[in-house]
C-alpha atoms as a PDB file:
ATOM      1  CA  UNK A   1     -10.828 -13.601 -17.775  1.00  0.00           C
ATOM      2  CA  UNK A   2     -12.336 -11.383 -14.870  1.00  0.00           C
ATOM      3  CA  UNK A   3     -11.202  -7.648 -14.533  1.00  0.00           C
ATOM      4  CA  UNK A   4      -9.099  -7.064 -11.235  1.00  0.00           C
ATOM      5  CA  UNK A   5     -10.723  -3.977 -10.968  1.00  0.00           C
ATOM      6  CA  UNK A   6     -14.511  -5.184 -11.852  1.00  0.00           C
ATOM      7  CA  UNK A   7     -13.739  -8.297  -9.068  1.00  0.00           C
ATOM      8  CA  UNK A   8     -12.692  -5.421  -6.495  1.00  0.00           C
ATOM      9  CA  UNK A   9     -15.678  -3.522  -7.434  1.00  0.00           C
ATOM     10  CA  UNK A  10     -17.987  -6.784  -6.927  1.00  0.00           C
ATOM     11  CA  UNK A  11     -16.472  -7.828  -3.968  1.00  0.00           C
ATOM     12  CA  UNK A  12     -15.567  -5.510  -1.787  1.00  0.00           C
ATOM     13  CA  UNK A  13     -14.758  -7.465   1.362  1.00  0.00           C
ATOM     14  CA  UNK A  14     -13.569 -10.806  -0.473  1.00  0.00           C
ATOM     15  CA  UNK A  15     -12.791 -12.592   2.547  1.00  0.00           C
ATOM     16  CA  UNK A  16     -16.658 -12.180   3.750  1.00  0.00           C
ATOM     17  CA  UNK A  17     -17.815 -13.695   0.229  1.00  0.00           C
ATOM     18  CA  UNK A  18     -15.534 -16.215   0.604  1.00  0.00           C
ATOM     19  CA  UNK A  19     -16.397 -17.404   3.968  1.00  0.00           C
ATOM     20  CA  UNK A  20     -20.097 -17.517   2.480  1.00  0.00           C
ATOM     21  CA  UNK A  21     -19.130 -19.149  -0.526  1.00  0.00           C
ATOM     22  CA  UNK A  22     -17.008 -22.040   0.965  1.00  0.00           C
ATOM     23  CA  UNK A  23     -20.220 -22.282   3.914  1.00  0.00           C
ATOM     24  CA  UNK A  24     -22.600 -22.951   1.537  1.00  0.00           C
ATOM     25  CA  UNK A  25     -20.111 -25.126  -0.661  1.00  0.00           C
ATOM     26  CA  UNK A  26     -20.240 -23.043  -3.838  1.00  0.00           C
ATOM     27  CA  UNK A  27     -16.795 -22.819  -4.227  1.00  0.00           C
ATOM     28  CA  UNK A  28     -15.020 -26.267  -5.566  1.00  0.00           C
ATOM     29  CA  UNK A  29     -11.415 -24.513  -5.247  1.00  0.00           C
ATOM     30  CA  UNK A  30     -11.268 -21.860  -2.800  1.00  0.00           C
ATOM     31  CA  UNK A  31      -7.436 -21.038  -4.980  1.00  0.00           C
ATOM     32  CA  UNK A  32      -9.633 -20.257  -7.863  1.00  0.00           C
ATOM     33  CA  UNK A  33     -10.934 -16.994  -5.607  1.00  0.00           C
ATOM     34  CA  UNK A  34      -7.697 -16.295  -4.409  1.00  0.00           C
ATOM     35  CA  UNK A  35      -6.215 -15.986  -7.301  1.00  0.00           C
ATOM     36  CA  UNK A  36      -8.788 -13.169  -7.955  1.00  0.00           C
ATOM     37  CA  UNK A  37      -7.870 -11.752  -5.085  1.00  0.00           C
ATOM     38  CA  UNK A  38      -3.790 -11.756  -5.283  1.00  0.00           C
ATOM     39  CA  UNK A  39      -4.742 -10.496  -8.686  1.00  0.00           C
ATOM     40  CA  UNK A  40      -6.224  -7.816  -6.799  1.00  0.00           C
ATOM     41  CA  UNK A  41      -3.239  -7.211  -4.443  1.00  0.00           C
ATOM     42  CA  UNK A  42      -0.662  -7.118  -6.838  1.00  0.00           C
ATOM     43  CA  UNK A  43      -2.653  -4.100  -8.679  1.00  0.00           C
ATOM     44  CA  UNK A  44      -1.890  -2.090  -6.365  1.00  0.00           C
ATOM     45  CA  UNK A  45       1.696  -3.251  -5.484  1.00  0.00           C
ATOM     46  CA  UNK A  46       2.226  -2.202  -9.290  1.00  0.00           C
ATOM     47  CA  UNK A  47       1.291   1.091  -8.702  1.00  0.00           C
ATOM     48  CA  UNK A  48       3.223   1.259  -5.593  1.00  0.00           C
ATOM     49  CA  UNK A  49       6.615   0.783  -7.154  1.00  0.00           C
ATOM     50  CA  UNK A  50       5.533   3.164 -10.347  1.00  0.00           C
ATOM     51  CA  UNK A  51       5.092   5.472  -7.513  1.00  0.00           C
ATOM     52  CA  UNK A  52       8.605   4.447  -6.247  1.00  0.00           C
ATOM     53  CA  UNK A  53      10.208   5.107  -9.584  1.00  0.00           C
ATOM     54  CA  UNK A  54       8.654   8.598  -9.835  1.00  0.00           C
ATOM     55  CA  UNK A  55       9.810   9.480  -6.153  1.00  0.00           C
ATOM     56  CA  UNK A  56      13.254   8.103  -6.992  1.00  0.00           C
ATOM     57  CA  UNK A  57      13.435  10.095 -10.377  1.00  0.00           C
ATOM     58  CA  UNK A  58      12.326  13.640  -8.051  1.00  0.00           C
ATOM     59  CA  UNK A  59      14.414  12.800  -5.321  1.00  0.00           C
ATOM     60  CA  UNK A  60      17.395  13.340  -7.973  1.00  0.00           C
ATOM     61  CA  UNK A  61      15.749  16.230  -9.775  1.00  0.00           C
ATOM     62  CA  UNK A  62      15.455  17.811  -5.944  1.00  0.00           C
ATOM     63  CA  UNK A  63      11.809  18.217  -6.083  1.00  0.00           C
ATOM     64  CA  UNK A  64      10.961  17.577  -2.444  1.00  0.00           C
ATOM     65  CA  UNK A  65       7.219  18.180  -2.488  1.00  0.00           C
ATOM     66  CA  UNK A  66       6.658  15.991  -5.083  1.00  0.00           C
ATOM     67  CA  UNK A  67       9.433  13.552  -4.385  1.00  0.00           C
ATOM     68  CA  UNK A  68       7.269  12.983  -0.737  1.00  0.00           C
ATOM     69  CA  UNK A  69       4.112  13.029  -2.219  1.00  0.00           C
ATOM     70  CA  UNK A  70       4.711  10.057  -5.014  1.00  0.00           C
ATOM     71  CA  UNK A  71       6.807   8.424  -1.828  1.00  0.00           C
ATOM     72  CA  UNK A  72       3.665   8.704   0.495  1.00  0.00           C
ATOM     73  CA  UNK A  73       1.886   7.255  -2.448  1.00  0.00           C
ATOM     74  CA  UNK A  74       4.120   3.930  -3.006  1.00  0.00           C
ATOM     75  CA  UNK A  75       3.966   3.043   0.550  1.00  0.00           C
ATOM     76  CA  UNK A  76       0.558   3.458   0.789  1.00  0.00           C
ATOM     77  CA  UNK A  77      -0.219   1.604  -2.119  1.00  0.00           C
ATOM     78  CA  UNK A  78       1.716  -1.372  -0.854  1.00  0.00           C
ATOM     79  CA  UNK A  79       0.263  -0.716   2.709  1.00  0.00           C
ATOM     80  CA  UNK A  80      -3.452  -1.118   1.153  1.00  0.00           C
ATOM     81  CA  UNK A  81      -2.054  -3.761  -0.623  1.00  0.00           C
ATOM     82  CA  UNK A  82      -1.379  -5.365   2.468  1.00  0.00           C
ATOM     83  CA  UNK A  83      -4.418  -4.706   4.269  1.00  0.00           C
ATOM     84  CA  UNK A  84      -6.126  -6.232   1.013  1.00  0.00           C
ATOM     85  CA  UNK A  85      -5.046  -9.536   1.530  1.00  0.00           C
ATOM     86  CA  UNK A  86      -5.045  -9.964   5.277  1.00  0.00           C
ATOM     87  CA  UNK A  87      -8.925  -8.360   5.901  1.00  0.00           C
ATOM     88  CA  UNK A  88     -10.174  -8.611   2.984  1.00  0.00           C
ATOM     89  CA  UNK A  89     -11.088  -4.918   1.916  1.00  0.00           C
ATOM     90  CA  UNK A  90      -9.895  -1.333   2.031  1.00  0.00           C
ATOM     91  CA  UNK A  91     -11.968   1.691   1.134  1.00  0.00           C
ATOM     92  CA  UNK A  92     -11.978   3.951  -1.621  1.00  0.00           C
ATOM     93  CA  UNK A  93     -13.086   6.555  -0.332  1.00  0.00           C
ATOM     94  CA  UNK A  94      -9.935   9.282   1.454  1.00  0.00           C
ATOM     95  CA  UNK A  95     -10.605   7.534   4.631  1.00  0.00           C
ATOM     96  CA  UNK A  96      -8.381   5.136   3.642  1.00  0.00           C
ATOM     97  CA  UNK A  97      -5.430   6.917   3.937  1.00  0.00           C
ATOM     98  CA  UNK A  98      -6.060   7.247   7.933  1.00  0.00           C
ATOM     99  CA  UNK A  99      -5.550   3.351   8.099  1.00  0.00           C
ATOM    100  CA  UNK A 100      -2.379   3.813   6.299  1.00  0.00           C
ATOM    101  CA  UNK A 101      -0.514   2.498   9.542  1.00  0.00           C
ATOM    102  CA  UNK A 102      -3.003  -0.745  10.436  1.00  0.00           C
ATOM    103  CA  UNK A 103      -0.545  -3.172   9.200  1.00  0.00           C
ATOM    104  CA  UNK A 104      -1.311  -6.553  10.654  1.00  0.00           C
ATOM    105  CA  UNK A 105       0.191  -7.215  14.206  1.00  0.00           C
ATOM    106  CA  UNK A 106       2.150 -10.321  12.364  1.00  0.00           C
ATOM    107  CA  UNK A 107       3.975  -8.087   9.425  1.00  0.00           C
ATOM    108  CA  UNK A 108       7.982  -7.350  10.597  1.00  0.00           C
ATOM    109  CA  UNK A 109       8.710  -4.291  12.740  1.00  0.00           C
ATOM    110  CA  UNK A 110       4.626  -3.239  12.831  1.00  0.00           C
ATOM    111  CA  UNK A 111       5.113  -0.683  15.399  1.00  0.00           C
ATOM    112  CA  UNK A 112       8.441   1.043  13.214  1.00  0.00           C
ATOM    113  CA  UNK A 113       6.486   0.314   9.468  1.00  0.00           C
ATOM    114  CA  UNK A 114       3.595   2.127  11.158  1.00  0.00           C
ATOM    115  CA  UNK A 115       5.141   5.152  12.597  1.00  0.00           C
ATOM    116  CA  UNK A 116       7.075   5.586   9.142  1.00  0.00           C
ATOM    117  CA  UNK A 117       3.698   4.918   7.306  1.00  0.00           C
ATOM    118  CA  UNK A 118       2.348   8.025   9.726  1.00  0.00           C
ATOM    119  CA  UNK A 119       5.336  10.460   8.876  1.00  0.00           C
ATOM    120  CA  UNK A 120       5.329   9.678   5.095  1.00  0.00           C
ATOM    121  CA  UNK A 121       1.355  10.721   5.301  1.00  0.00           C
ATOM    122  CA  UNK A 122       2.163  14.051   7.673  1.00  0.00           C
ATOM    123  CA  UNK A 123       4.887  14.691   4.925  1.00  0.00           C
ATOM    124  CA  UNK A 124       2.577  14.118   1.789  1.00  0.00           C
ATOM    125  CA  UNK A 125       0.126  16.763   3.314  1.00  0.00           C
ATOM    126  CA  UNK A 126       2.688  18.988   4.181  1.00  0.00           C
ATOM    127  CA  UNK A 127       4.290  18.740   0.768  1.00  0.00           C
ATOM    128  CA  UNK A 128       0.449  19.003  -1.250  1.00  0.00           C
ATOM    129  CA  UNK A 129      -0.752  21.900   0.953  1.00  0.00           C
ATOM    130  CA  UNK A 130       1.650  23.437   3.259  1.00  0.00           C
ATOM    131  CA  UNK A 131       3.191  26.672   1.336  1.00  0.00           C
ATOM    132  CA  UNK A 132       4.902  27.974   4.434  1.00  0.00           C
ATOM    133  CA  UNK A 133       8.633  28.676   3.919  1.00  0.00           C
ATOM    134  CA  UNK A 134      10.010  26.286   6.704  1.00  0.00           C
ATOM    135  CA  UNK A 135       8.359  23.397   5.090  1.00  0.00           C
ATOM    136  CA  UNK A 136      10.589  23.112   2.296  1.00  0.00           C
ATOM    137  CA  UNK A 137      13.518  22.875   4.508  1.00  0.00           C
ATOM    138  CA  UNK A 138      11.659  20.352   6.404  1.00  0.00           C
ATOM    139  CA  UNK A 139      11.214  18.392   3.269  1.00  0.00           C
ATOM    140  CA  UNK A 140      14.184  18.812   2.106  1.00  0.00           C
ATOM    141  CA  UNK A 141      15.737  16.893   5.687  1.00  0.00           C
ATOM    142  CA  UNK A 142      14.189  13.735   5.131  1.00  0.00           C
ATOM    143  CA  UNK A 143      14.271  12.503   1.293  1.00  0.00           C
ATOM    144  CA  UNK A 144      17.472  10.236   1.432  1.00  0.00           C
ATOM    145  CA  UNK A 145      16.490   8.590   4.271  1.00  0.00           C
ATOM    146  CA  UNK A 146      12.463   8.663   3.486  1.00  0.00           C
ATOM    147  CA  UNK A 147      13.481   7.260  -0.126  1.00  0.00           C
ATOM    148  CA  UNK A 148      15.287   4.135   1.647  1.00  0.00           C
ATOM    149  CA  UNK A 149      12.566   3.654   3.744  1.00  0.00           C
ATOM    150  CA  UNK A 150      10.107   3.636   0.963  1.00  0.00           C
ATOM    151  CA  UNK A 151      12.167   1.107  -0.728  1.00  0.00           C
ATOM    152  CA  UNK A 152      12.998  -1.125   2.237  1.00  0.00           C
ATOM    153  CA  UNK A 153       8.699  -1.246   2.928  1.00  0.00           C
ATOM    154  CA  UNK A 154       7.744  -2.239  -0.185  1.00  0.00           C
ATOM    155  CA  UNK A 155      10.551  -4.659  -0.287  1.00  0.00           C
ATOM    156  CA  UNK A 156       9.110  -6.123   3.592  1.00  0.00           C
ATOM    157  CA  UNK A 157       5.664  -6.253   2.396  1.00  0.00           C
ATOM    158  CA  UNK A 158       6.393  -8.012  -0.811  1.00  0.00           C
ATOM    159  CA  UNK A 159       8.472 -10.534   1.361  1.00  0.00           C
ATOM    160  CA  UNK A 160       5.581 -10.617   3.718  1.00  0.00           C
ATOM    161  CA  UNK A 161       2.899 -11.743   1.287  1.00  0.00           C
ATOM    162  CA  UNK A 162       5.185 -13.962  -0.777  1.00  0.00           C
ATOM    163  CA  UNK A 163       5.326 -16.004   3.071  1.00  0.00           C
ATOM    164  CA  UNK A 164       2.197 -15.414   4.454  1.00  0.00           C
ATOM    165  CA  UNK A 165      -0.017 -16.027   1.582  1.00  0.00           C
ATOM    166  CA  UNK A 166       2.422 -17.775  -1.029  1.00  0.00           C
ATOM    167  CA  UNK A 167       1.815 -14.920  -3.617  1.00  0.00           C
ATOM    168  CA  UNK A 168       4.174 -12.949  -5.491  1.00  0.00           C
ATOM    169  CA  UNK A 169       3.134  -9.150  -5.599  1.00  0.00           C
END
Protein backbone atom coordinates (compact mmCIF):
# COMPACT_ATOMS: atom_id res chain seq x y z
CA UNK A 1 0.00 0.00 0.00
CA UNK A 2 1.40 3.60 -0.82
CA UNK A 3 1.90 6.17 2.09
CA UNK A 4 -0.60 9.21 1.79
CA UNK A 5 2.02 11.24 2.91
CA UNK A 6 5.02 9.69 0.64
CA UNK A 7 2.25 10.04 -2.56
CA UNK A 8 1.82 13.86 -1.46
CA UNK A 9 5.46 14.17 -1.20
CA UNK A 10 5.92 12.52 -4.84
CA UNK A 11 3.33 14.29 -6.36
CA UNK A 12 2.91 17.46 -5.50
CA UNK A 13 0.48 18.80 -8.09
CA UNK A 14 -1.42 15.36 -8.76
CA UNK A 15 -3.71 16.70 -11.18
CA UNK A 16 -0.56 17.79 -13.52
CA UNK A 17 0.81 14.03 -13.24
CA UNK A 18 -2.32 12.88 -13.98
CA UNK A 19 -3.05 14.80 -17.02
CA UNK A 20 0.51 13.43 -18.19
CA UNK A 21 -0.14 10.08 -17.19
CA UNK A 22 -3.62 9.59 -18.86
CA UNK A 23 -1.80 11.68 -22.23
CA UNK A 24 0.65 9.31 -22.62
CA UNK A 25 -1.78 6.33 -21.65
CA UNK A 26 0.12 5.06 -18.61
CA UNK A 27 -2.64 4.99 -16.50
CA UNK A 28 -5.24 1.90 -17.20
CA UNK A 29 -7.69 3.33 -14.36
CA UNK A 30 -7.40 6.89 -13.80
CA UNK A 31 -9.72 5.78 -10.13
CA UNK A 32 -6.68 3.89 -9.18
CA UNK A 33 -4.83 7.61 -8.85
CA UNK A 34 -7.66 9.09 -7.37
CA UNK A 35 -7.98 7.03 -4.86
CA UNK A 36 -4.39 8.13 -3.92
CA UNK A 37 -5.40 11.30 -4.03
CA UNK A 38 -8.86 11.27 -1.85
CA UNK A 39 -6.53 9.30 0.33
CA UNK A 40 -4.67 12.38 0.38
CA UNK A 41 -7.65 14.71 1.05
CA UNK A 42 -9.15 12.95 3.70
CA UNK A 43 -5.63 13.25 5.71
CA UNK A 44 -6.10 16.33 6.22
CA UNK A 45 -9.93 16.44 6.79
CA UNK A 46 -8.85 14.07 9.80
CA UNK A 47 -6.83 16.50 11.23
CA UNK A 48 -9.31 19.14 10.67
CA UNK A 49 -11.98 17.72 12.90
CA UNK A 50 -9.13 16.59 15.67
CA UNK A 51 -8.59 20.22 15.48
CA UNK A 52 -12.41 20.72 15.90
CA UNK A 53 -12.55 18.52 18.95
CA UNK A 54 -9.67 20.39 20.65
CA UNK A 55 -11.35 23.88 19.86
CA UNK A 56 -14.65 22.49 21.13
CA UNK A 57 -13.00 21.01 24.38
CA UNK A 58 -11.21 24.98 24.96
CA UNK A 59 -14.15 26.70 24.00
CA UNK A 60 -15.72 25.02 27.30
CA UNK A 61 -12.57 25.28 29.38
CA UNK A 62 -12.75 29.28 28.24
CA UNK A 63 -9.40 29.30 26.74
CA UNK A 64 -9.99 31.77 23.93
CA UNK A 65 -6.50 31.98 22.45
CA UNK A 66 -6.20 28.58 22.08
CA UNK A 67 -9.81 27.74 21.47
CA UNK A 68 -9.24 30.23 18.04
CA UNK A 69 -6.08 28.98 17.25
CA UNK A 70 -7.05 24.98 17.05
CA UNK A 71 -10.45 26.59 15.31
CA UNK A 72 -8.30 28.50 12.66
CA UNK A 73 -6.53 25.23 12.35
CA UNK A 74 -9.70 22.84 11.54
CA UNK A 75 -10.96 25.13 8.96
CA UNK A 76 -7.92 25.46 7.38
CA UNK A 77 -7.20 22.00 7.29
CA UNK A 78 -10.48 21.26 5.59
CA UNK A 79 -9.98 24.45 3.39
CA UNK A 80 -6.51 22.85 2.06
CA UNK A 81 -8.31 19.88 1.94
CA UNK A 82 -10.46 21.39 -0.46
CA UNK A 83 -8.08 23.12 -2.52
CA UNK A 84 -6.32 19.55 -2.68
CA UNK A 85 -8.79 17.99 -4.64
CA UNK A 86 -10.05 20.71 -6.93
CA UNK A 87 -6.21 22.06 -8.15
CA UNK A 88 -4.41 19.55 -7.40
CA UNK A 89 -1.76 20.91 -4.80
CA UNK A 90 -1.31 23.21 -1.84
CA UNK A 91 2.01 24.26 -0.37
CA UNK A 92 3.76 23.44 2.62
CA UNK A 93 5.44 26.00 3.12
CA UNK A 94 3.37 29.18 5.61
CA UNK A 95 2.30 30.62 2.39
CA UNK A 96 -0.34 28.46 2.44
CA UNK A 97 -2.21 29.86 4.98
CA UNK A 98 -2.68 33.22 2.75
CA UNK A 99 -4.81 31.01 0.29
CA UNK A 100 -6.82 29.96 3.18
CA UNK A 101 -9.91 31.80 1.51
CA UNK A 102 -9.40 30.47 -2.43
CA UNK A 103 -12.18 28.09 -2.15
CA UNK A 104 -13.36 27.17 -5.60
CA UNK A 105 -15.95 29.65 -7.18
CA UNK A 106 -18.42 26.36 -7.29
CA UNK A 107 -18.20 25.44 -3.29
CA UNK A 108 -21.68 26.95 -1.38
CA UNK A 109 -21.63 30.53 -0.09
CA UNK A 110 -17.70 31.10 -1.51
CA UNK A 111 -17.77 34.71 -0.91
CA UNK A 112 -19.28 34.12 3.12
CA UNK A 113 -16.83 30.64 3.64
CA UNK A 114 -14.07 32.99 2.48
CA UNK A 115 -14.53 36.02 4.54
CA UNK A 116 -15.02 33.60 7.67
CA UNK A 117 -11.87 31.62 6.48
CA UNK A 118 -10.10 35.39 6.59
CA UNK A 119 -11.39 36.28 10.21
CA UNK A 120 -10.63 32.80 11.70
CA UNK A 121 -6.84 33.47 10.27
CA UNK A 122 -6.81 37.40 11.66
CA UNK A 123 -8.09 35.69 14.95
CA UNK A 124 -5.45 32.77 15.06
CA UNK A 125 -2.66 35.51 14.79
CA UNK A 126 -4.17 37.63 17.13
CA UNK A 127 -4.68 34.82 19.60
CA UNK A 128 -0.69 33.25 18.90
CA UNK A 129 0.94 36.72 19.07
CA UNK A 130 -1.14 39.56 20.09
CA UNK A 131 -0.55 40.04 24.09
CA UNK A 132 -2.36 43.35 24.18
CA UNK A 133 -5.13 43.48 26.83
CA UNK A 134 -8.12 44.29 24.43
CA UNK A 135 -7.45 41.21 22.50
CA UNK A 136 -8.69 38.88 24.94
CA UNK A 137 -11.94 40.59 25.09
CA UNK A 138 -11.95 40.51 21.43
CA UNK A 139 -11.50 36.82 21.55
CA UNK A 140 -13.54 36.24 23.97
CA UNK A 141 -16.71 37.98 21.55
CA UNK A 142 -16.56 35.57 18.93
CA UNK A 143 -16.04 31.78 20.19
CA UNK A 144 -19.79 30.62 20.22
CA UNK A 145 -20.46 31.85 17.09
CA UNK A 146 -16.74 31.14 15.51
CA UNK A 147 -17.17 27.45 17.01
CA UNK A 148 -20.55 27.02 14.87
CA UNK A 149 -19.01 28.31 12.04
CA UNK A 150 -16.11 26.01 12.27
CA UNK A 151 -18.46 23.20 12.51
CA UNK A 152 -20.97 24.23 9.85
CA UNK A 153 -17.52 24.57 7.21
CA UNK A 154 -16.23 21.46 7.71
CA UNK A 155 -19.63 20.01 7.57
CA UNK A 156 -20.12 22.16 3.77
CA UNK A 157 -16.87 21.02 2.57
CA UNK A 158 -17.32 17.42 3.47
CA UNK A 159 -20.79 17.69 1.66
CA UNK A 160 -19.02 19.42 -1.12
CA UNK A 161 -16.49 16.72 -1.95
CA UNK A 162 -18.80 13.81 -1.18
CA UNK A 163 -20.88 15.63 -4.54
CA UNK A 164 -18.34 16.99 -6.48
CA UNK A 165 -15.87 14.27 -6.48
CA UNK A 166 -17.96 11.21 -5.02
CA UNK A 167 -15.49 10.86 -2.02
CA UNK A 168 -16.15 10.64 1.51
CA UNK A 169 -13.62 12.82 3.60
Amino acid sequence: MIDQHEFWKDFKNHAEVKRILEKHQLIDKPSDFDSLMHAVARCWMKLAVLHLKEAKEFSSLRFRRSFHSRGYYAVYNASKSIRYLVSGQVSEKGDDHQKVSDLPDDFPDVSVWGSFLRHMYKSRLVADYDGWPNSSRMLNAHMKTALQSCNNFIKVSKEYARNKFGVQL
